[in-house]
C-alpha atoms as a PDB file:
ATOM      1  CA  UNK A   1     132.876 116.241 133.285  1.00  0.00           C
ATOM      2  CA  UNK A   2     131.663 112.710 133.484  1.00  0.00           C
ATOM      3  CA  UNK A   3     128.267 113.143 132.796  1.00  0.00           C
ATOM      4  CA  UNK A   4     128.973 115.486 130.312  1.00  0.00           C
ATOM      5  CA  UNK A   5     131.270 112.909 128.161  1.00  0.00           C
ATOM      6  CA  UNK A   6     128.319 110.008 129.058  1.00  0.00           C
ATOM      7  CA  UNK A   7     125.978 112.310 126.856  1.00  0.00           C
ATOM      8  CA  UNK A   8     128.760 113.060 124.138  1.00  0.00           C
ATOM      9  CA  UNK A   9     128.542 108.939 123.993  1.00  0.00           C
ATOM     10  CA  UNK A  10     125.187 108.989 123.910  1.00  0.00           C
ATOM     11  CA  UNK A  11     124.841 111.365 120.749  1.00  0.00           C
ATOM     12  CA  UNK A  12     127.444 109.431 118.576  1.00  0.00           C
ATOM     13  CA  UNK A  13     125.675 105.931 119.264  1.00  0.00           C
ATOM     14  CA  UNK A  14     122.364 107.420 118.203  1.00  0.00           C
ATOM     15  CA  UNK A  15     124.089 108.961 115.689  1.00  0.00           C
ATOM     16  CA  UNK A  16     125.635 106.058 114.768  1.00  0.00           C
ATOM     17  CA  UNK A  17     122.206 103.821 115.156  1.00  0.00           C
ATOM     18  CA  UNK A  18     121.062 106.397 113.253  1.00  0.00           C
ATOM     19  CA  UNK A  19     122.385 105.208 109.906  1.00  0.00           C
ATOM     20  CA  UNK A  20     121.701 101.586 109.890  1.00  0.00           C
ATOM     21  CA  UNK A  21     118.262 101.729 108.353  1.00  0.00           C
ATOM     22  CA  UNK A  22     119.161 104.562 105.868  1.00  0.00           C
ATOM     23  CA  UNK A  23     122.599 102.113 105.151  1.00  0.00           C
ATOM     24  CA  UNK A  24     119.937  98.949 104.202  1.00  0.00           C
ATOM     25  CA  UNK A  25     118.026 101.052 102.437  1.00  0.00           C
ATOM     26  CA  UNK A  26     120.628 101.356  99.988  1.00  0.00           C
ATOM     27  CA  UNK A  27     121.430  98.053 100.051  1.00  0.00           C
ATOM     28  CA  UNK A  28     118.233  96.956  99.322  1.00  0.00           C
ATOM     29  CA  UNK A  29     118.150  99.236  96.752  1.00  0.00           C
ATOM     30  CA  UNK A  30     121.651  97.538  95.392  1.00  0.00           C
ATOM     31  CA  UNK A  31     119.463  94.134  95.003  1.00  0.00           C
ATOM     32  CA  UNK A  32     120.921  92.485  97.886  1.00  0.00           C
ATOM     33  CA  UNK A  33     118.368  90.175  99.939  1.00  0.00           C
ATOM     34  CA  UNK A  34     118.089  90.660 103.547  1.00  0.00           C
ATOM     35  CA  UNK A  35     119.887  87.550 104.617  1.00  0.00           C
ATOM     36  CA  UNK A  36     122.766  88.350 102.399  1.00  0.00           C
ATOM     37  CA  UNK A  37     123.331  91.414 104.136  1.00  0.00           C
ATOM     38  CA  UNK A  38     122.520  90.787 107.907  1.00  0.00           C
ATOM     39  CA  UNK A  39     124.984  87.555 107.309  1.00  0.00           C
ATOM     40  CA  UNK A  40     127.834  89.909 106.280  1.00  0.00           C
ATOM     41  CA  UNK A  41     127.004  92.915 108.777  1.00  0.00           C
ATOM     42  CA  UNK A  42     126.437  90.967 111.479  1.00  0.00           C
ATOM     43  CA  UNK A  43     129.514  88.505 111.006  1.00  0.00           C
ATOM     44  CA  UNK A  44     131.958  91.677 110.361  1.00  0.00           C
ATOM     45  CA  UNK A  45     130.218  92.500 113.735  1.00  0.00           C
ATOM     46  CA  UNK A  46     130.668  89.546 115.911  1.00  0.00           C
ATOM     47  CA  UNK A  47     134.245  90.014 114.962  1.00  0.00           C
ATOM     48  CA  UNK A  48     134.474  93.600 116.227  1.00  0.00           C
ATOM     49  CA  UNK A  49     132.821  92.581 119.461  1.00  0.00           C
ATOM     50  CA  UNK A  50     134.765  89.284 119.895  1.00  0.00           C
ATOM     51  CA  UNK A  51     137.995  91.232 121.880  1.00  0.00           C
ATOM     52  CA  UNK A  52     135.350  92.658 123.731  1.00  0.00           C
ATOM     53  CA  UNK A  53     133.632  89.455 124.675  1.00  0.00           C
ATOM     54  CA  UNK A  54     137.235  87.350 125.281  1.00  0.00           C
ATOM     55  CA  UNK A  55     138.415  90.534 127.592  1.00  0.00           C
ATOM     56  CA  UNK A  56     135.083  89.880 129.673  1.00  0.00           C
ATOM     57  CA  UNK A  57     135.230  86.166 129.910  1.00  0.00           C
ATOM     58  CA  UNK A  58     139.080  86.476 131.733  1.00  0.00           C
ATOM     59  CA  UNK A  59     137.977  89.112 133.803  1.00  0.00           C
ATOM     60  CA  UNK A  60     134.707  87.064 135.253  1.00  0.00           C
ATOM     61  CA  UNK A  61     136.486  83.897 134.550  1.00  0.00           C
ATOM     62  CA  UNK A  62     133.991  82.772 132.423  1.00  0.00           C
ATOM     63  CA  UNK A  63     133.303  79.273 130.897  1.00  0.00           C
ATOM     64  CA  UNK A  64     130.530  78.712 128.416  1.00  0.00           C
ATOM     65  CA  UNK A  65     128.426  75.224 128.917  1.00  0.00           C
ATOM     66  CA  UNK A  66     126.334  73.683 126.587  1.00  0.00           C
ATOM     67  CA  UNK A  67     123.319  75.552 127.530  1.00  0.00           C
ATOM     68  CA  UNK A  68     125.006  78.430 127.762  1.00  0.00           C
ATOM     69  CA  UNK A  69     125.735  78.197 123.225  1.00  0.00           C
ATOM     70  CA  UNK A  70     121.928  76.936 123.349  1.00  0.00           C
ATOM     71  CA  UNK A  71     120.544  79.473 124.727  1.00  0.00           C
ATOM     72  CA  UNK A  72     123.109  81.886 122.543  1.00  0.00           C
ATOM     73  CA  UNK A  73     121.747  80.047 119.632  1.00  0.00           C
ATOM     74  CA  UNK A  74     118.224  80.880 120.242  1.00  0.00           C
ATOM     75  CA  UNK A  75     119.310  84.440 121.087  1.00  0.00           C
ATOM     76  CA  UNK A  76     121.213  84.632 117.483  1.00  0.00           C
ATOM     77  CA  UNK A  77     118.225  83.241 115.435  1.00  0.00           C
ATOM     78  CA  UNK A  78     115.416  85.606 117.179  1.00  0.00           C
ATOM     79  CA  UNK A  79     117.391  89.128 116.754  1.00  0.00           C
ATOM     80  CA  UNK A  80     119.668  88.315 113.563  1.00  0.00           C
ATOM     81  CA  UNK A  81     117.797  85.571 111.682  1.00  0.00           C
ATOM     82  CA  UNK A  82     114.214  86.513 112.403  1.00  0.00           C
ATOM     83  CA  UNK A  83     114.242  90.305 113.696  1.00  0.00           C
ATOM     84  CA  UNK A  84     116.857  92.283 111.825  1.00  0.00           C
ATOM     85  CA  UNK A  85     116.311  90.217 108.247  1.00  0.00           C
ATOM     86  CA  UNK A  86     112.153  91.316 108.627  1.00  0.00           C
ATOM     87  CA  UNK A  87     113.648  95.220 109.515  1.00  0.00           C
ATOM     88  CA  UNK A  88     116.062  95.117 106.474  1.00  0.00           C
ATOM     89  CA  UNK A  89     112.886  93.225 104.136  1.00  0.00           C
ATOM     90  CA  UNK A  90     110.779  96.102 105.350  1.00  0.00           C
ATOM     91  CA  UNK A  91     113.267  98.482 104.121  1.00  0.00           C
ATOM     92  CA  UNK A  92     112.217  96.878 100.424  1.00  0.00           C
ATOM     93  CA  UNK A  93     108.239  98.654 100.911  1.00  0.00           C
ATOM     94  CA  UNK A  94     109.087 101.577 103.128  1.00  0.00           C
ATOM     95  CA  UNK A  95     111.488 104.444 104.154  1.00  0.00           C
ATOM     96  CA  UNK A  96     113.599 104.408 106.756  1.00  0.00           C
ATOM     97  CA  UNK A  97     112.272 106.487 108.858  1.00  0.00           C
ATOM     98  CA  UNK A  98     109.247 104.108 109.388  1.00  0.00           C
ATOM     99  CA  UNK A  99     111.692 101.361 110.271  1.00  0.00           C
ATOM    100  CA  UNK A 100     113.600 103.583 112.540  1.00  0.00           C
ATOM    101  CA  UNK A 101     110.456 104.703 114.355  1.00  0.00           C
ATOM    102  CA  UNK A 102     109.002 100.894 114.903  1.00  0.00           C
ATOM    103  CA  UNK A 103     112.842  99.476 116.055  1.00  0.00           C
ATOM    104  CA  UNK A 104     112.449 102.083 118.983  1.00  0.00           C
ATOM    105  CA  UNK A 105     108.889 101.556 120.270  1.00  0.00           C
ATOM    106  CA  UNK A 106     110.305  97.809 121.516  1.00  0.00           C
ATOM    107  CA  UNK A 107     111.633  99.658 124.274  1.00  0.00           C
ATOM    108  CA  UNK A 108     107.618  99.959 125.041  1.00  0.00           C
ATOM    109  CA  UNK A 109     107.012  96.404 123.963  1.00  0.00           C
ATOM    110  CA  UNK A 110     109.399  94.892 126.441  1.00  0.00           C
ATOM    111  CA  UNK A 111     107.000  95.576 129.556  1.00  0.00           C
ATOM    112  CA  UNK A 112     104.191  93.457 128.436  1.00  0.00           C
ATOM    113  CA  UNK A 113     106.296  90.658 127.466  1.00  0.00           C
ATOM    114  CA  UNK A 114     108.389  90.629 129.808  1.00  0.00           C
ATOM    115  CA  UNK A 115     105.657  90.362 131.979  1.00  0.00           C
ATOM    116  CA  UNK A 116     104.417  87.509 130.224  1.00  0.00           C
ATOM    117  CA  UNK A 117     107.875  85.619 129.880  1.00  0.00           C
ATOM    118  CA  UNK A 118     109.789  86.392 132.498  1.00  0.00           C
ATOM    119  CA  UNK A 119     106.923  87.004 135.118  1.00  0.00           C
ATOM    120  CA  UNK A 120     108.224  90.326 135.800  1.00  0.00           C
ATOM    121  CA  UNK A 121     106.576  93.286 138.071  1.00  0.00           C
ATOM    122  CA  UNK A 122     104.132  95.315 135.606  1.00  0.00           C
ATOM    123  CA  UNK A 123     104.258  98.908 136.301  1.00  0.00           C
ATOM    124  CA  UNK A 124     100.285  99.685 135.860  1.00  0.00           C
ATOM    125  CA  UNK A 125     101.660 103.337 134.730  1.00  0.00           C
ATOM    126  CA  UNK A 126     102.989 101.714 131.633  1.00  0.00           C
ATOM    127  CA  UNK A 127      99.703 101.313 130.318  1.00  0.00           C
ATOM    128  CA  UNK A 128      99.906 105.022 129.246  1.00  0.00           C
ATOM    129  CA  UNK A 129     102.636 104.016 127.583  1.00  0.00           C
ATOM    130  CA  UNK A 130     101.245 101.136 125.473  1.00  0.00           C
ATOM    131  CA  UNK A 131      98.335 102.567 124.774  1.00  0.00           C
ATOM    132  CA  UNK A 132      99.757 106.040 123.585  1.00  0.00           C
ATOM    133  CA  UNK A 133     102.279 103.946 121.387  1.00  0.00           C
ATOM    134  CA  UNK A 134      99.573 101.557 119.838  1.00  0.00           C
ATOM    135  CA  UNK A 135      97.674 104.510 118.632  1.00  0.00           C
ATOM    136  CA  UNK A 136     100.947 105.819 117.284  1.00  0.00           C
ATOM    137  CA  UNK A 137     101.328 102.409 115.229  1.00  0.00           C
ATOM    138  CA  UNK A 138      98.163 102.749 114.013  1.00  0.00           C
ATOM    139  CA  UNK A 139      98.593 106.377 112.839  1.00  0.00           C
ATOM    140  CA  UNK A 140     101.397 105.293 110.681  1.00  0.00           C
ATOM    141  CA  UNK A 141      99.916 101.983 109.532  1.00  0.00           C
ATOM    142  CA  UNK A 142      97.622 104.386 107.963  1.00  0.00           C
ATOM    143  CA  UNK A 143      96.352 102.186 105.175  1.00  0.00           C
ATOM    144  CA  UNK A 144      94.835 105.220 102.701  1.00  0.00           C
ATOM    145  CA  UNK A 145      98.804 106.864 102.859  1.00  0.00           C
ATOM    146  CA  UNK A 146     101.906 105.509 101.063  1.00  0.00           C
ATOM    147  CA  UNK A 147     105.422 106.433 102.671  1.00  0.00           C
ATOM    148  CA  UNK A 148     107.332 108.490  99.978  1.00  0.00           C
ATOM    149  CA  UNK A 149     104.495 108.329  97.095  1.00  0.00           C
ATOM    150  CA  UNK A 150     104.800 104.358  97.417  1.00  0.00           C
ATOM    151  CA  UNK A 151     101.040 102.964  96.996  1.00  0.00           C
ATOM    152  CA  UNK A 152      99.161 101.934 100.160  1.00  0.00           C
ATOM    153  CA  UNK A 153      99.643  98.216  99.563  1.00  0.00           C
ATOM    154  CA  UNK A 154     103.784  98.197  99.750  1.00  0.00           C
ATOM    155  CA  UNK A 155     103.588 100.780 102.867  1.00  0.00           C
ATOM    156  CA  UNK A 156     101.347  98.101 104.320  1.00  0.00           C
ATOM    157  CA  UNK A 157     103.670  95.356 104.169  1.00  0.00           C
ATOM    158  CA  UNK A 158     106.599  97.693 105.060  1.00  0.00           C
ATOM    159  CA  UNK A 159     104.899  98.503 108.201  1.00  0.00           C
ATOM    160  CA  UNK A 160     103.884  95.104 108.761  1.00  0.00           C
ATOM    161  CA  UNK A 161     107.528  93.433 108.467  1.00  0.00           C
ATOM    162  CA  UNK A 162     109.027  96.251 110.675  1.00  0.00           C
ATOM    163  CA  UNK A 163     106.143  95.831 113.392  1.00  0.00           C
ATOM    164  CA  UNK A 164     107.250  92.151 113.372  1.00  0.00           C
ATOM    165  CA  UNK A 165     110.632  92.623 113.191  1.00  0.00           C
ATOM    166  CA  UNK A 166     110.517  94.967 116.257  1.00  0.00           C
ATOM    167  CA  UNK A 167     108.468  92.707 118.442  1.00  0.00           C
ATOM    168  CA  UNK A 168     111.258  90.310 117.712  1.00  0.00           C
ATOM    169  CA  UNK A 169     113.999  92.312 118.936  1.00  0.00           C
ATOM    170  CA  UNK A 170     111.925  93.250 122.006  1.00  0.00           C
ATOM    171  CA  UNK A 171     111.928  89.505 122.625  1.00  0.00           C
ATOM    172  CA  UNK A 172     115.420  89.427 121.908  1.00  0.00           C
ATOM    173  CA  UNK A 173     116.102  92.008 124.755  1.00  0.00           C
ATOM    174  CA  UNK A 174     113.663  90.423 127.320  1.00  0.00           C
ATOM    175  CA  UNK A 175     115.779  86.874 126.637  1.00  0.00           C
ATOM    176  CA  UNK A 176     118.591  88.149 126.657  1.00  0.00           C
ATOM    177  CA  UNK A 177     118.763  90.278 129.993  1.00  0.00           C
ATOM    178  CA  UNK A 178     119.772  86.784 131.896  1.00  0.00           C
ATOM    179  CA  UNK A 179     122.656  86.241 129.812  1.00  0.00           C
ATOM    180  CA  UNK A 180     123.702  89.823 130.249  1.00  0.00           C
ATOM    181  CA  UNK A 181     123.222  90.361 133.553  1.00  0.00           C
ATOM    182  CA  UNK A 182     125.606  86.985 133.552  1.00  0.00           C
ATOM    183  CA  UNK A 183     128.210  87.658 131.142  1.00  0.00           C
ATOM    184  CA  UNK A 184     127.253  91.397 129.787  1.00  0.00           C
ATOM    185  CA  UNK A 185     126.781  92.473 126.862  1.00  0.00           C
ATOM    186  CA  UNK A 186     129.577  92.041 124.622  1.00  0.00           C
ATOM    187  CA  UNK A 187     129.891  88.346 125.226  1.00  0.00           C
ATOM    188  CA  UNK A 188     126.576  87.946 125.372  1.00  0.00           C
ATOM    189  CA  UNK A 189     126.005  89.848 121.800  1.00  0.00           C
ATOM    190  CA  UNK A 190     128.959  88.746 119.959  1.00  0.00           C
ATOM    191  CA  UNK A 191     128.484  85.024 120.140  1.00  0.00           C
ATOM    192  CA  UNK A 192     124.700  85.386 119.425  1.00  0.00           C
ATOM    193  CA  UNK A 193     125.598  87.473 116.867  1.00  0.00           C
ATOM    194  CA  UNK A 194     127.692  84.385 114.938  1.00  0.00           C
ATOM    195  CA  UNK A 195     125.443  82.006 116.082  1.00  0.00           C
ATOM    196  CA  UNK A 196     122.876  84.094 114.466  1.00  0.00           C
ATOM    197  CA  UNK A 197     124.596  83.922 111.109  1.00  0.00           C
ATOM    198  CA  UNK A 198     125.678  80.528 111.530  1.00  0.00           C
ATOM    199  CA  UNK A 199     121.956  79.509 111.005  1.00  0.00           C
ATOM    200  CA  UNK A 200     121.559  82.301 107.951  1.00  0.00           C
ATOM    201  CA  UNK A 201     124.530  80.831 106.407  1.00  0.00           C
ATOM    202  CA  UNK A 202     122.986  77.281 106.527  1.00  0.00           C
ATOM    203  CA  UNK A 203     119.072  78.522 105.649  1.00  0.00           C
ATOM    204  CA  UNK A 204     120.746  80.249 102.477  1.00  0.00           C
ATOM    205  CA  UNK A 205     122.735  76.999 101.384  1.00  0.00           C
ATOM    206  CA  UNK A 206     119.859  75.103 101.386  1.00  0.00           C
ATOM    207  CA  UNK A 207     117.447  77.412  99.512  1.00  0.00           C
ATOM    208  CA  UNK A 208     120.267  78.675  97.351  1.00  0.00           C
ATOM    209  CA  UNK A 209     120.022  82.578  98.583  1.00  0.00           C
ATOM    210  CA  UNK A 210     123.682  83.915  97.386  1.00  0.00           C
ATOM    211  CA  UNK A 211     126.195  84.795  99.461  1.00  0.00           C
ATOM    212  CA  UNK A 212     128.349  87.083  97.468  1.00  0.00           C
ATOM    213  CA  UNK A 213     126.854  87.194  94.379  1.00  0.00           C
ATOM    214  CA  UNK A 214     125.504  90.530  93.374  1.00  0.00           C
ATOM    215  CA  UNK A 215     127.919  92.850  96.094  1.00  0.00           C
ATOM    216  CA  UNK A 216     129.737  94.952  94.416  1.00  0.00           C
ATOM    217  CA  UNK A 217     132.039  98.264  95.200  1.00  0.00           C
ATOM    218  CA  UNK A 218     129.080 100.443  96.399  1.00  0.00           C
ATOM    219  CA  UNK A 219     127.567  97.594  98.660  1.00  0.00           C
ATOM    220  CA  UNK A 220     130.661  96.208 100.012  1.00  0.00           C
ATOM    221  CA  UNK A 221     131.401  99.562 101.465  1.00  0.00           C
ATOM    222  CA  UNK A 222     128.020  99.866 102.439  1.00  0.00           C
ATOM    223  CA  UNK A 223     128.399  96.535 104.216  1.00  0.00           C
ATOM    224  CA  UNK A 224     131.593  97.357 105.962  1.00  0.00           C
ATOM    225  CA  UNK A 225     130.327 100.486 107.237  1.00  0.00           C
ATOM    226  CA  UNK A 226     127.323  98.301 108.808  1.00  0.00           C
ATOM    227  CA  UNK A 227     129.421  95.959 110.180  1.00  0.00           C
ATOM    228  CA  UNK A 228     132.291  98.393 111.772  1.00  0.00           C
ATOM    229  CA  UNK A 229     130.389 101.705 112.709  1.00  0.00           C
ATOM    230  CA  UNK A 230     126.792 100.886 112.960  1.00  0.00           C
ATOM    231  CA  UNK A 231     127.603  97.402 114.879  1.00  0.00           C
ATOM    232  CA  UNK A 232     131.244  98.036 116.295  1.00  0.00           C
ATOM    233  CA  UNK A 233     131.466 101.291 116.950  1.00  0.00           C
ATOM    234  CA  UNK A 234     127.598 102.004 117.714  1.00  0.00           C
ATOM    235  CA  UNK A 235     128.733  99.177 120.841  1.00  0.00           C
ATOM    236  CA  UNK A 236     131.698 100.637 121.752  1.00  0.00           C
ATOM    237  CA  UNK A 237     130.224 104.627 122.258  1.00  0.00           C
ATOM    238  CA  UNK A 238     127.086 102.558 123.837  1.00  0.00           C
ATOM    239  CA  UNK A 239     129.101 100.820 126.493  1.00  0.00           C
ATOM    240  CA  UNK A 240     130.899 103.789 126.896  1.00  0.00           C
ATOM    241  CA  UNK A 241     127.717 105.830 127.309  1.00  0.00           C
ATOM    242  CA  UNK A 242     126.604 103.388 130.177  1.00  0.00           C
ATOM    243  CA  UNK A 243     129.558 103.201 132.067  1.00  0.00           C
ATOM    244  CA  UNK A 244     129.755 107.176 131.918  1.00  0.00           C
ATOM    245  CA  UNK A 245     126.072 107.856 133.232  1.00  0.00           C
ATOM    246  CA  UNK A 246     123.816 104.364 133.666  1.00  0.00           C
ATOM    247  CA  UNK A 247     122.328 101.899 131.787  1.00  0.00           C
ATOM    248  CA  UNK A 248     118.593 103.401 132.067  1.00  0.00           C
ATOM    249  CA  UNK A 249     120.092 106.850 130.665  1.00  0.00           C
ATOM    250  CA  UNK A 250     121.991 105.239 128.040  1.00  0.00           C
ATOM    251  CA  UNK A 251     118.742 104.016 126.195  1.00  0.00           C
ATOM    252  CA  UNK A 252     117.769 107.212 125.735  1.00  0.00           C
ATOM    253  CA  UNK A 253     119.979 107.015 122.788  1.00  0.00           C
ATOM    254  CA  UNK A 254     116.837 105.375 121.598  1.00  0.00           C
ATOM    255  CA  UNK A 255     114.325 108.354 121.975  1.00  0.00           C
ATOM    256  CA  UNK A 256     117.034 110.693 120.247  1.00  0.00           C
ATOM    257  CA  UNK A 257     117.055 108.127 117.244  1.00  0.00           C
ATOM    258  CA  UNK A 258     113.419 108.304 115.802  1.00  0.00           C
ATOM    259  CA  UNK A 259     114.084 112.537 115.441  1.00  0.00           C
ATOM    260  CA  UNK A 260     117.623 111.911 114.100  1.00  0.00           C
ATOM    261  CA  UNK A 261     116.381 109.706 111.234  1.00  0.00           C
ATOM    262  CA  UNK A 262     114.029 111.859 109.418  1.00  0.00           C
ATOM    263  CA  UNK A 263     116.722 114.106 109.435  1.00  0.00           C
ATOM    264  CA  UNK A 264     119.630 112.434 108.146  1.00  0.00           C
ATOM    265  CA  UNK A 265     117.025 110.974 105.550  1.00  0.00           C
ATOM    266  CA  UNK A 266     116.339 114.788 104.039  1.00  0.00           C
ATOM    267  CA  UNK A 267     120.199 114.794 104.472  1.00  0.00           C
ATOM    268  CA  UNK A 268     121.232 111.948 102.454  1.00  0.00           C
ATOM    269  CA  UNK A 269     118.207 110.846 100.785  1.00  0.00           C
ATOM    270  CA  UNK A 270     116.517 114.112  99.642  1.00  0.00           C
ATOM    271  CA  UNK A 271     113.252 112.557 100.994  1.00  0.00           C
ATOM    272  CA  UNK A 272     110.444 113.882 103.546  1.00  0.00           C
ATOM    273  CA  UNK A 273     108.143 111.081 105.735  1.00  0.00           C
ATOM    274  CA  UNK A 274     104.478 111.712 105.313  1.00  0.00           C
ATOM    275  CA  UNK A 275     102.314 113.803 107.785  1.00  0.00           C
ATOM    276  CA  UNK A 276     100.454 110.862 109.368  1.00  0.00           C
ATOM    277  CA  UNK A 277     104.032 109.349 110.050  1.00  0.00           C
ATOM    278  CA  UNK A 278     105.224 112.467 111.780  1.00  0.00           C
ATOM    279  CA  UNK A 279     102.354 112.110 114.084  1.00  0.00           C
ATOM    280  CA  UNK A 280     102.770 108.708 114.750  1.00  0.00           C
ATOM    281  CA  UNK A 281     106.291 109.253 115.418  1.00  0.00           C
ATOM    282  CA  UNK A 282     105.561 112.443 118.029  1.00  0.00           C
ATOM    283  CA  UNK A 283     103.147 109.923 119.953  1.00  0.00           C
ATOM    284  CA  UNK A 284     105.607 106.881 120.031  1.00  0.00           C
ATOM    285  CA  UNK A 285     108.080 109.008 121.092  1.00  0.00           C
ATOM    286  CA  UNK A 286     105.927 110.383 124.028  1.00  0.00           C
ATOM    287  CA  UNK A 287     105.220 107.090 125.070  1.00  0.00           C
ATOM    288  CA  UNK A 288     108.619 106.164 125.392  1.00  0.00           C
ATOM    289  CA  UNK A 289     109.479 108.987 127.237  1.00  0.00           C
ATOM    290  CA  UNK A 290     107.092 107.825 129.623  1.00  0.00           C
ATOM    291  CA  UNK A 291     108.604 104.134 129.563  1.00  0.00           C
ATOM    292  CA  UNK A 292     111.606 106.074 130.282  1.00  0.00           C
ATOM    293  CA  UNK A 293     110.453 108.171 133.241  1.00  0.00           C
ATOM    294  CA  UNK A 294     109.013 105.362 134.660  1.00  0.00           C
ATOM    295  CA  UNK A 295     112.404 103.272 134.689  1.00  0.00           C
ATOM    296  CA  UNK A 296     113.962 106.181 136.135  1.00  0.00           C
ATOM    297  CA  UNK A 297     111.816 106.308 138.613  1.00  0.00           C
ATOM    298  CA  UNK A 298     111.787 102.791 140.140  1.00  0.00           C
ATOM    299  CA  UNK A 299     115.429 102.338 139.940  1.00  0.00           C
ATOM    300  CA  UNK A 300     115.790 104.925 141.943  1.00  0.00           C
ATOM    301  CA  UNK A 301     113.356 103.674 144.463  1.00  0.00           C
ATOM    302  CA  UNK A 302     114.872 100.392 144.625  1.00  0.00           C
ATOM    303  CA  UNK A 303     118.241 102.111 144.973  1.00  0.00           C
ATOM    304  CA  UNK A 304     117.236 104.123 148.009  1.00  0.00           C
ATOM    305  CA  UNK A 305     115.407 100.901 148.991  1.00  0.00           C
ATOM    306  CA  UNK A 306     118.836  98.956 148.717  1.00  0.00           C
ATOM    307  CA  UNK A 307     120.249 101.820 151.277  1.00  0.00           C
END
């Protein structure tokens, strides 16, 4: 009965994950710059996460040092300031789907830079992998196809932005396995998180990027649903999905997102991805299967190894 509720949790966090890029699409379609809205998403939340994160630290008896907020601050900038606010600009030149689809494939860039980072064990097998989901970037950087009738020149950018943004959060998640391994997730998440907007807060000050101005009714909800369901409750079915089965089968909840997208797009949006993106999507999608398999694989090994 376990297992079975572990992959109930899975389904509503990808479900959940799900709607984040079709959410900043709208937003960006409301006018609102990127910083503007990762600032507010991500600060509603930190603030979700924070009971999490203060239940965590008394249990472990945890106490934060000066390198500790350092190295939360550096975590903060490189997922919220850098990562996410390229994602949500990308969402200005491209669909969602794209987005979605380039978000999940860090999962594949992880190896190699964790390798290069953290001098980690490189699994020769994942050069299937990376090679399958290269091809599968270039398929939909397809220069001579716009996403959604936009010309080639915007679906270019789009691409480009997301592709950054992505390789960003895969840095994000190779940093950031010290501190979680340390002090898990939600502690680890919800201070980087205001950390994160700490600095967007300041960069927007100084360049004069609004804060408020411009949100009205429609993306104030749209905001709060970011910030509570995507970011809170997207967490809370997550932790609950790794708890239930394990932390390698809990990121499939990132395989199941790429086909959920496309879906809820046609749902909500009315609109179809291209052909050339469908492909590219199919072959990412392999190749993080494969990423997957391969996980699963060693961590058993090293489990009966343990034994």
């Amino acid at each position: 009965m376990s297992k079975y509720k572990g992959y109930i949790f899975i389904f509503l966090t990808a479900l959940c994950f799900s709607t984040q890029e079709i959410s900043g699409k709208y937003l960006a379609m409301d006018k609102l710059n990127a910083y503007q809205i990762n600032s507010i998403a991500f600060l509603i939340g930190a603030t979700i996460l924070l009971p999490f994160a203060i239940k965590d630290m008394r249990k472990l008896h945890i106490k934060l040092g000066t390198k500790d907020w350092l190295y939360f601050l550096l975590l903060g900038v490189i997922q919220v300031s850098i990562g996410m606010s390229l994602l949500q600009e990308a969402l200005v030149f491209t669909t969602p789907a794209i987005v979605a689809i380039l978000v999940c494939s860090n999962a594949i860039m992880t190896v190699p830079l964790a390798r290069v980072v953290c001098k980690e064990k490189f699994d020769s097998r994942c050069w299937i992998a990376i090679i399958l989901a290269a091809i599968g970037i270039v398929v939909i950087f397809n220069p001579f196809t716009g996403a959604s009738g936009k010309d080639a020149e915007q679906h270019l950018i789009g691409v480009t932005l997301a592709l950054l943004g992505a390789v960003s959060i895969a840095l994000f998640n190779v940093l950031a396995t010290k501190t979680i391994r340390k002090y898990g997730k939600a502690v680890t998440n919800s201070f980087s998180f205001y950390l994160g907007v700490l600095v967007m807060f300041i960069f927007m000050l100084i360049l004069h990027i609004p804060i408020i101005k411009g949100i009205n009714a429609h993306s104030f909800s749209l905001l709060l649903y970011v910030g509570i369901v995507v970011k809170g409750l997207g967490f809370f079915f997550f932790l609950g999905a790794m708890k239930e089965t394990s932390a390698i089968t809990a990121t499939s909840v990132f395989y199941i997102k790429p086909i959920l997208v496309p879906i809820l797009m046609l749902l909500i949006m009315g609109e179809m991805i291209t052909t050339n993106v469908l492909i590219g999507t199919i072959i990412i999608i392999i190749a993080s299967l494969i990423i997957f398999q391969i996980k699963r694989i060693n961590a058993r090994q090293n489990s009966l190894a343990a034994h």
